[in-house]
Each structure stands twice: as C-alpha cells, then as structure tokens.
C-alpha atoms as a PDB file:
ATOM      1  CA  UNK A   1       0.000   0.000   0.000  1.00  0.00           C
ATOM      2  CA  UNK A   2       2.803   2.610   0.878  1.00  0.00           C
ATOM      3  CA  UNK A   3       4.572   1.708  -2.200  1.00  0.00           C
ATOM      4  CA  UNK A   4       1.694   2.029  -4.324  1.00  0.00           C
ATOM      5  CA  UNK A   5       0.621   5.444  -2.423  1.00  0.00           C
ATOM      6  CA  UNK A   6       4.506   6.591  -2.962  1.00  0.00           C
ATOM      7  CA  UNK A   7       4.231   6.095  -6.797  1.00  0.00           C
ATOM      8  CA  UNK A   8       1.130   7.418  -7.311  1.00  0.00           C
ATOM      9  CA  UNK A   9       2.741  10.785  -5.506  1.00  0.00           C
ATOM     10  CA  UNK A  10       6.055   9.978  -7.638  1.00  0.00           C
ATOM     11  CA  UNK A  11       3.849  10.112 -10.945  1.00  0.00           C
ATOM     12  CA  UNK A  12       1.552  13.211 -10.190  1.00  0.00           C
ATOM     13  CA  UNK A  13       4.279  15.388  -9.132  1.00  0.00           C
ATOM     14  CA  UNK A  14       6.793  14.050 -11.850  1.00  0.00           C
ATOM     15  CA  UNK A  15       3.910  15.051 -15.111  1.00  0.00           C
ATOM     16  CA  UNK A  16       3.435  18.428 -12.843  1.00  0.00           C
ATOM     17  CA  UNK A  17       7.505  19.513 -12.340  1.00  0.00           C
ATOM     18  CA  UNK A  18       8.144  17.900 -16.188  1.00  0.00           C
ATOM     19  CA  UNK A  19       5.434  20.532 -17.850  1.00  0.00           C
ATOM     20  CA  UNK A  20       5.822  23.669 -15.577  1.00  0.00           C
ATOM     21  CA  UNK A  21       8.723  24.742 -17.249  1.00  0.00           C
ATOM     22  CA  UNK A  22       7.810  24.673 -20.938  1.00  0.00           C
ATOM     23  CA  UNK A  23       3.779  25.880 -20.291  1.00  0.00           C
ATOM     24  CA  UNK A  24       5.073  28.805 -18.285  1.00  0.00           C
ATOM     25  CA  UNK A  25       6.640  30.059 -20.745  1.00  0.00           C
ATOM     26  CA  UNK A  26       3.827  31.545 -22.621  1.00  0.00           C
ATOM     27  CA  UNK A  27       0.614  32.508 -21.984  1.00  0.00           C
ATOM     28  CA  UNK A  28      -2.823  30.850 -23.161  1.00  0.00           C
ATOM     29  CA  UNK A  29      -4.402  33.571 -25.550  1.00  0.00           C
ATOM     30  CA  UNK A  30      -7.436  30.909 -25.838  1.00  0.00           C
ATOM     31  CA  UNK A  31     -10.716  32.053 -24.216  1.00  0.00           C
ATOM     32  CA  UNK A  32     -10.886  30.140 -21.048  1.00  0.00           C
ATOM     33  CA  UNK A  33     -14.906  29.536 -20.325  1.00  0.00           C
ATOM     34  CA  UNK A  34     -15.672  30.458 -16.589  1.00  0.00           C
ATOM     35  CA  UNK A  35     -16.845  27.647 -14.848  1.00  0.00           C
ATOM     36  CA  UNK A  36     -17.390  24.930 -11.753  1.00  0.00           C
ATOM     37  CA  UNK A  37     -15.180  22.586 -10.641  1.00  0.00           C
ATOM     38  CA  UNK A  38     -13.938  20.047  -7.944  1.00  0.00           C
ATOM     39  CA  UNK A  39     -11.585  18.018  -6.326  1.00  0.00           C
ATOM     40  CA  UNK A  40      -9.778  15.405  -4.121  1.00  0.00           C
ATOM     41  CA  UNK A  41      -6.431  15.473  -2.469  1.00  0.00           C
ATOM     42  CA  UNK A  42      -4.642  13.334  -0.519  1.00  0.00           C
ATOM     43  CA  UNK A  43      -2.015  14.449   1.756  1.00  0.00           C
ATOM     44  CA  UNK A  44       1.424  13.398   0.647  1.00  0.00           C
ATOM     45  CA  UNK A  45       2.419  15.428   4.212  1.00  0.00           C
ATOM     46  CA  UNK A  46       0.960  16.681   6.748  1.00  0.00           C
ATOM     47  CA  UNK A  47       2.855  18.302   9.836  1.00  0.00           C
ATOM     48  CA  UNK A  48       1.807  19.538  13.349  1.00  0.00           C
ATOM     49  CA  UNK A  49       3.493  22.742  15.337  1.00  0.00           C
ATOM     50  CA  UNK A  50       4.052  20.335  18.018  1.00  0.00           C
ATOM     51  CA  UNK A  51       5.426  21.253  20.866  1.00  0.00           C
ATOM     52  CA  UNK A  52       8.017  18.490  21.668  1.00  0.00           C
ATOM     53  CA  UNK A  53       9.968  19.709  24.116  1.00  0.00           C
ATOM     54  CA  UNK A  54       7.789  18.747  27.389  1.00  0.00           C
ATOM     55  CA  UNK A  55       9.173  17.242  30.566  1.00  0.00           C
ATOM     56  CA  UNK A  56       9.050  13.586  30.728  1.00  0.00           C
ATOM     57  CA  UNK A  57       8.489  12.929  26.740  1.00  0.00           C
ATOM     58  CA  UNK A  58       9.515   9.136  25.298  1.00  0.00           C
ATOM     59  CA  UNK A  59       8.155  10.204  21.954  1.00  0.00           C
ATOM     60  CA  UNK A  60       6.519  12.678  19.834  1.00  0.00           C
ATOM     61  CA  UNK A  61       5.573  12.710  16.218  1.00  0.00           C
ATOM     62  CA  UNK A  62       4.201  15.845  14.831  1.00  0.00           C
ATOM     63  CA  UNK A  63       3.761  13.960  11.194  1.00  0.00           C
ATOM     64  CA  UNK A  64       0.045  13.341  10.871  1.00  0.00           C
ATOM     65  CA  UNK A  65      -1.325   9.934   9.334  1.00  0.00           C
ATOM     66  CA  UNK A  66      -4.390   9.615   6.621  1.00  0.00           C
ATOM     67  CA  UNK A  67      -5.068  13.447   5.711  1.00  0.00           C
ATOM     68  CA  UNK A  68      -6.543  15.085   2.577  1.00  0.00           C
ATOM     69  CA  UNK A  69      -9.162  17.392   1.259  1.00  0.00           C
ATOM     70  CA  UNK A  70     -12.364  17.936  -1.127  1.00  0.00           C
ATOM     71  CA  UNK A  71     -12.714  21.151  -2.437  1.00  0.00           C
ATOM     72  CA  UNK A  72     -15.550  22.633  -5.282  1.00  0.00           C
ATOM     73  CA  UNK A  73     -15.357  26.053  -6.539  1.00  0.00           C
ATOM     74  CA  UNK A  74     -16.314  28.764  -9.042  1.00  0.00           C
ATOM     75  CA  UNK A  75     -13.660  30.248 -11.266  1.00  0.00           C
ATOM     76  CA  UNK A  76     -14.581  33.130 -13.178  1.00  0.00           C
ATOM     77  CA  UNK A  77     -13.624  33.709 -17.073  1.00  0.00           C
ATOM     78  CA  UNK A  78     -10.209  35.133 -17.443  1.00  0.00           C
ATOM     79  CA  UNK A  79      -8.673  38.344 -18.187  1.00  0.00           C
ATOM     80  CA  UNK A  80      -5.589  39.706 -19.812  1.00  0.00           C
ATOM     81  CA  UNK A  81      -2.860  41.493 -17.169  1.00  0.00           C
ATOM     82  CA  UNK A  82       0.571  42.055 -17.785  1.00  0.00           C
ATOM     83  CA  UNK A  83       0.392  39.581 -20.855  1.00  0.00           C
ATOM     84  CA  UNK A  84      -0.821  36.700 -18.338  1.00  0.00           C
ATOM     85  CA  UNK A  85      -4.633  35.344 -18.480  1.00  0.00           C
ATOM     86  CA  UNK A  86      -5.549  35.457 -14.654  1.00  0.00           C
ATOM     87  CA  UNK A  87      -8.830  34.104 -13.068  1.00  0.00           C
ATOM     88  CA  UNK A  88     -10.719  35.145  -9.625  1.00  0.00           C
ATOM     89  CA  UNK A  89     -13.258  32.580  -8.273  1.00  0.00           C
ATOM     90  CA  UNK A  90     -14.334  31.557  -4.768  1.00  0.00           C
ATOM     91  CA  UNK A  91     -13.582  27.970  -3.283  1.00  0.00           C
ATOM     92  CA  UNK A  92     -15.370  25.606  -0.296  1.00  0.00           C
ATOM     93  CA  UNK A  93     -13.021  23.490   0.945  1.00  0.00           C
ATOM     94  CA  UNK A  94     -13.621  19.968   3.685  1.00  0.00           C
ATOM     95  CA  UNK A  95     -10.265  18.875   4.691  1.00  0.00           C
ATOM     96  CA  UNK A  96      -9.040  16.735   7.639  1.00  0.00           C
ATOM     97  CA  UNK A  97      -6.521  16.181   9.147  1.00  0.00           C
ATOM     98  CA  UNK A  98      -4.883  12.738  10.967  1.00  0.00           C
ATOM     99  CA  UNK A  99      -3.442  12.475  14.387  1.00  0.00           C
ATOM    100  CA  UNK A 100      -0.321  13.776  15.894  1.00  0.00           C
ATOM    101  CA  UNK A 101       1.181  12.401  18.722  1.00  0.00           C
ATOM    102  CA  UNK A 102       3.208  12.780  22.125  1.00  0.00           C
ATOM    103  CA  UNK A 103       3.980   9.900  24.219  1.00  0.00           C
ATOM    104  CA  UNK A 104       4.764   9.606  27.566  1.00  0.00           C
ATOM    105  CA  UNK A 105       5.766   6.571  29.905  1.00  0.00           C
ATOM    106  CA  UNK A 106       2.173   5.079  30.306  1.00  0.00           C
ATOM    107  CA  UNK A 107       0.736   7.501  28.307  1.00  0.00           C
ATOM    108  CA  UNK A 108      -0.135   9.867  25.301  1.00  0.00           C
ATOM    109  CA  UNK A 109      -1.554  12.837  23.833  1.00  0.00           C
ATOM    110  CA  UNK A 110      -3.073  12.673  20.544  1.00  0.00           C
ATOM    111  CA  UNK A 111      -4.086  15.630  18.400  1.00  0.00           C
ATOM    112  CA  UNK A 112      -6.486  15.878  14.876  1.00  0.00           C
ATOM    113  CA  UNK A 113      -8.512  18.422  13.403  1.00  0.00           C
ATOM    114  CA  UNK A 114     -10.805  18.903  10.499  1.00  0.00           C
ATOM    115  CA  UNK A 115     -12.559  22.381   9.134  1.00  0.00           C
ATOM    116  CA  UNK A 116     -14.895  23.647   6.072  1.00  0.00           C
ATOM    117  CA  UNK A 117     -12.814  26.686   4.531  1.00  0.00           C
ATOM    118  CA  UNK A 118     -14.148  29.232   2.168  1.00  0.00           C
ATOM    119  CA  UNK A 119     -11.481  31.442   0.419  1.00  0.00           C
ATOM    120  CA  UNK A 120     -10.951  33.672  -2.367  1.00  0.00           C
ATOM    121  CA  UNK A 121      -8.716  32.396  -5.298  1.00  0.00           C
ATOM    122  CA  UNK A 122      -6.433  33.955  -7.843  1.00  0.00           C
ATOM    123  CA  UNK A 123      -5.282  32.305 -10.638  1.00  0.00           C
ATOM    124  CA  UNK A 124      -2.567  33.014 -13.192  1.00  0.00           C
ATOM    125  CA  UNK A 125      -2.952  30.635 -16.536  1.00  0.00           C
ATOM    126  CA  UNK A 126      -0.555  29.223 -18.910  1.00  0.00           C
ATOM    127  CA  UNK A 127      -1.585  27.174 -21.670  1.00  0.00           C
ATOM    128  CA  UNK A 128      -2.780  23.446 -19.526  1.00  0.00           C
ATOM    129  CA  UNK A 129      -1.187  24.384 -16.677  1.00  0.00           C
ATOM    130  CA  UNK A 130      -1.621  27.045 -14.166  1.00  0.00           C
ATOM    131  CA  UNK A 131      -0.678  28.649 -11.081  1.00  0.00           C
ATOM    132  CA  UNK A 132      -2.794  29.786  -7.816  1.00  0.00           C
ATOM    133  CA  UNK A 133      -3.026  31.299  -4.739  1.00  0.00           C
ATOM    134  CA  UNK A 134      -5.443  30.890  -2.059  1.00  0.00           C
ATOM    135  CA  UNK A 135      -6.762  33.082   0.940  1.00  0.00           C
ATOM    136  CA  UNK A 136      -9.718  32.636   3.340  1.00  0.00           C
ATOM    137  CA  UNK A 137     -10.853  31.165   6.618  1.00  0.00           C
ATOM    138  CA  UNK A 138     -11.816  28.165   7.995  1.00  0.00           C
ATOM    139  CA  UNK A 139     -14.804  27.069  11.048  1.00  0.00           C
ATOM    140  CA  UNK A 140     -12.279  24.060  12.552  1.00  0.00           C
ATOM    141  CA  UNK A 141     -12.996  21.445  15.072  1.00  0.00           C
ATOM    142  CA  UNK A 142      -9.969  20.478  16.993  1.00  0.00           C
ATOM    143  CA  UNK A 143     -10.006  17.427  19.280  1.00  0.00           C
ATOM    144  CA  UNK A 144      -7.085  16.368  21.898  1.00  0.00           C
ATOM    145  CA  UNK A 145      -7.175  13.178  24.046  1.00  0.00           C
ATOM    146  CA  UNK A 146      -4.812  12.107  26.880  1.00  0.00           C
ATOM    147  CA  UNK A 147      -4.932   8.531  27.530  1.00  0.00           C
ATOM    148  CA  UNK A 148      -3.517   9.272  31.298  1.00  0.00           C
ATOM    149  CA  UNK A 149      -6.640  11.343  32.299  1.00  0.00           C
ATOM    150  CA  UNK A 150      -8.828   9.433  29.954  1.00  0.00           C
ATOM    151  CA  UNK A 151     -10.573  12.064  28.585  1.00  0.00           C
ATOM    152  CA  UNK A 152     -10.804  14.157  25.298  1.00  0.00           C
ATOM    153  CA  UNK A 153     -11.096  17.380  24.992  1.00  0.00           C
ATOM    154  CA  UNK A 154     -13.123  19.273  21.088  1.00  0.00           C
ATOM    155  CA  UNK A 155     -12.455  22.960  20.425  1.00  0.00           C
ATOM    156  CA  UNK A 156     -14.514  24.599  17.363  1.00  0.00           C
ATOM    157  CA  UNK A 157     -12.418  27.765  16.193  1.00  0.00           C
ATOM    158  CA  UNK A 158     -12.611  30.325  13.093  1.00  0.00           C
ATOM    159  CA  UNK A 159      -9.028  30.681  12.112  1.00  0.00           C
ATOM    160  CA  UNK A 160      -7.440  32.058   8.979  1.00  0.00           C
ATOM    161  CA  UNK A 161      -5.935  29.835   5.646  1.00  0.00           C
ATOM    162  CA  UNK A 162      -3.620  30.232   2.867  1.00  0.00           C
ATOM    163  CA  UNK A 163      -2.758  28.361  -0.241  1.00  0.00           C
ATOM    164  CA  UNK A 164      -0.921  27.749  -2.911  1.00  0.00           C
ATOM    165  CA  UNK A 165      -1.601  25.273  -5.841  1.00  0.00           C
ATOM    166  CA  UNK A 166      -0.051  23.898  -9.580  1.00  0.00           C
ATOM    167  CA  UNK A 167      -2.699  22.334 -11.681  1.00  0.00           C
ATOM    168  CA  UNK A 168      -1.827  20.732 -15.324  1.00  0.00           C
ATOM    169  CA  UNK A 169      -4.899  19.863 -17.576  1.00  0.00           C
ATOM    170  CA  UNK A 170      -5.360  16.527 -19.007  1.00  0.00           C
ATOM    171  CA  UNK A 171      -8.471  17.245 -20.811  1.00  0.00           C
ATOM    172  CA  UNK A 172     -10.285  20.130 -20.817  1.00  0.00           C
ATOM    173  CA  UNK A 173     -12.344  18.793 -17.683  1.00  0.00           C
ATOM    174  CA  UNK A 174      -9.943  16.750 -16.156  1.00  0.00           C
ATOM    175  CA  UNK A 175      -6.525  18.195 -14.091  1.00  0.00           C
ATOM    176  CA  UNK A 176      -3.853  16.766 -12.064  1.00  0.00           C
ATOM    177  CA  UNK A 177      -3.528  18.896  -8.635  1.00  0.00           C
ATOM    178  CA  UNK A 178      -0.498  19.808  -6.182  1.00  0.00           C
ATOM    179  CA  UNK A 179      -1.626  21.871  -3.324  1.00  0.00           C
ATOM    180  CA  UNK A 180       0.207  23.498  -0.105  1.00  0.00           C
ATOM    181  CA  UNK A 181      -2.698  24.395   2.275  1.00  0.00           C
ATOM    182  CA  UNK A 182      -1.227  26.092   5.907  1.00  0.00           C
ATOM    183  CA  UNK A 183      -4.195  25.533   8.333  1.00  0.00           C
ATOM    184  CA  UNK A 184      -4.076  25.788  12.061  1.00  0.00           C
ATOM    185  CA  UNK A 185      -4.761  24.001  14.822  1.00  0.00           C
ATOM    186  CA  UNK A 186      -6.270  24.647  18.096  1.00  0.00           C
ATOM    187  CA  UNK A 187      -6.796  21.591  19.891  1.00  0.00           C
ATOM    188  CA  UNK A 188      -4.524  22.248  23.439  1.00  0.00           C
ATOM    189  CA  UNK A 189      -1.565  24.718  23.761  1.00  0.00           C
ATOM    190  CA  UNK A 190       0.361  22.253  22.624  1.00  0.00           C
ATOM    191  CA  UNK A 191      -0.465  21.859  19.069  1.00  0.00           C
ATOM    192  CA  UNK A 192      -1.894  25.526  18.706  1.00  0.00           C
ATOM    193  CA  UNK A 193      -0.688  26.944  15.953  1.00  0.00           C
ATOM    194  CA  UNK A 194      -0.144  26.169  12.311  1.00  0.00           C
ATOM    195  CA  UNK A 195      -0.510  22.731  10.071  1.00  0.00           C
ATOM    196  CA  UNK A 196       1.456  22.628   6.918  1.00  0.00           C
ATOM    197  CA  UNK A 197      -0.237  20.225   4.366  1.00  0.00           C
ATOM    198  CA  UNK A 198       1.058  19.408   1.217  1.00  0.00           C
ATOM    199  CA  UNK A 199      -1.518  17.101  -1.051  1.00  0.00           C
ATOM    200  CA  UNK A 200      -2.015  15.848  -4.617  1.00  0.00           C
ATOM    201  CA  UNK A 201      -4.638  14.972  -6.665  1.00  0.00           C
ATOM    202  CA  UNK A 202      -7.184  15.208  -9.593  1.00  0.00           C
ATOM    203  CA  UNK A 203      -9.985  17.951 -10.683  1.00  0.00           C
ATOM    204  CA  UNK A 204     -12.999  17.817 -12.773  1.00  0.00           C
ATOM    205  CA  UNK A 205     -14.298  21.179 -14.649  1.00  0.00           C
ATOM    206  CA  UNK A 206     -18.085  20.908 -15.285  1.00  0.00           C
END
C-alpha cells in the first residue's frame, strides 16, 4: 500500500515539475470559459506545530497519518494582465486532518482536526497548466485526548488559511492537482498553531 501510495505521488508530481517549465513560458491567448469545478487530495504530508519539548516525553511525532481534502469552486472567465490570463473565483473546501502524537511513559496525547474553509482564489494561466493562490478562513474542530486522564477534549475555532496550488490539464475537464494548504490548529496549547499540508490529486471542470 505505501509503495503504491509513494508512486502514485512519484507520478503526479513528476507530469506536474516535467510541464511547468515549458507551459510557463507563454501565456494561453485561448478564451478560457468560466466555470465549476472540484476536487480530491490526498495528503502526501501533513505536519503539526508540536510542541516536543515537554518534561518527561519518550516520543513525539508531529507527522500526521491519513489526511486530505475535497474542495468545489467557481472560477470566473479570465482576463488579460501584464500579458498573463488570470482568473478570480471563490472555493469551499472539507479537509481533515490525521493524528499527531506525544507519548509519555504510560501515556499519550493525541491531536487531529478537520474544518470547512471558504477562500478567495487567484489564478494566473498558462496554456494546460496554471498557477494559484489561495486566501480565506476556515470554522475548525480540533479534538485532543490524553490517555492518562482518559478524557478528550473538542475545540470549534474560526481561524485564517492560505494556499498555494499547480494544476496541469489533461483534458479540458480533467486536471492533475499539487496543493500546499497552511491551516491551524487549536486543539490544546500544545499543538496551537499552524498545520502545513502538502496534497495531490485530480480535478474535474463541469
């Protein structure tokens, strides 16, 4: 499984890297129709602000396990600036987030999180591939457990996200995604702060 997971990363980001550098080049003088679309990403990363330095520690691993996103937007029709066809749309967003961990002797902490983000996005294009950026905010439910007290704690938050993504087009509906999301959590004090997810996956433009 990790070795198919690993080469299915391998190949996504390999097609991405190989045709960034020749579609950047020039820009798309086509008409690009505005438009819906969606998505899936898994998390190829996706690492905790952990604080690790705590008294009495055996362990701590601020890598989270299974993590990814869905995501469906508008993108609006493009417009000529600077000689580059750039795109504004708006973008709901469902990601989650696996667990972090600190253990302890007889014990551990365990941290995940999970929010619905709505941002604003701005999008430069270049022939089948294209660049974005991503800024908005996010309604996040954090949960921490400690295994000592036995109990779990859930925090529900508004907090601020960014992004930054690379799609290439296959088709004119389908796309092959790479995505950095920084989210944040705010399950204890010791994993407040920020998330740094980086995912890939595939689009569909209705």
């Amino acid at each position: 499984m990790f070795k198919a997971k690993s080469i299915f990363f391998a190949s996504i980001a390999s097609l991405l890297l190989g045709t960034a550098a020749t579609s950047a080049m020039a820009a798309d003088t086509t008409t690009t129709e505005a438009g819906a679309y969606a998505g899936l990403n898994i998390a190829a990363q996706a690492k905790y602000d952990l604080d690790c330095s705590s008294n009495g520690q055996t362990g701590c691993n601020r890598k989270a396990n299974s993590s990814g996103k869905i995501y469906a937007g508008y993108m609006g029709a493009p417009s000529l600036f600077e000689g580059i066809n750039v795109s504004q749309g708006i973008e709901l967003m469902y990601y989650k987030v696996g667990s972090a961990t600190r253990t302890f002797i007889g014990s551990s902490d365990s941290f995940n999180t999970k929010g619905l983000a709505a941002s604003y996005v701005l999008q430069a294009n270049f022939n089948n591939f294209s660049l974005n950026g991503r800024a908005g905010a996010a309604y996040t439910t954090d949960k921490y457990g400690s295994s000592f007290l036995g109990t779990s704690n859930t925090n529900h938050s508004v907090v601020p996200v960014i992004g930054l993504g690379a799609r290439y087009s296959l088709t004119k509906n389908i796309s092959l995604n790479a995505d950095y999301d920084r989210l944040v959590s705010d399950a204890n004090n010791a994993a407040k702060g920020p998330i740094h997810m980086f995912s890939l996956g595939v689009g569909y433009k209705f």
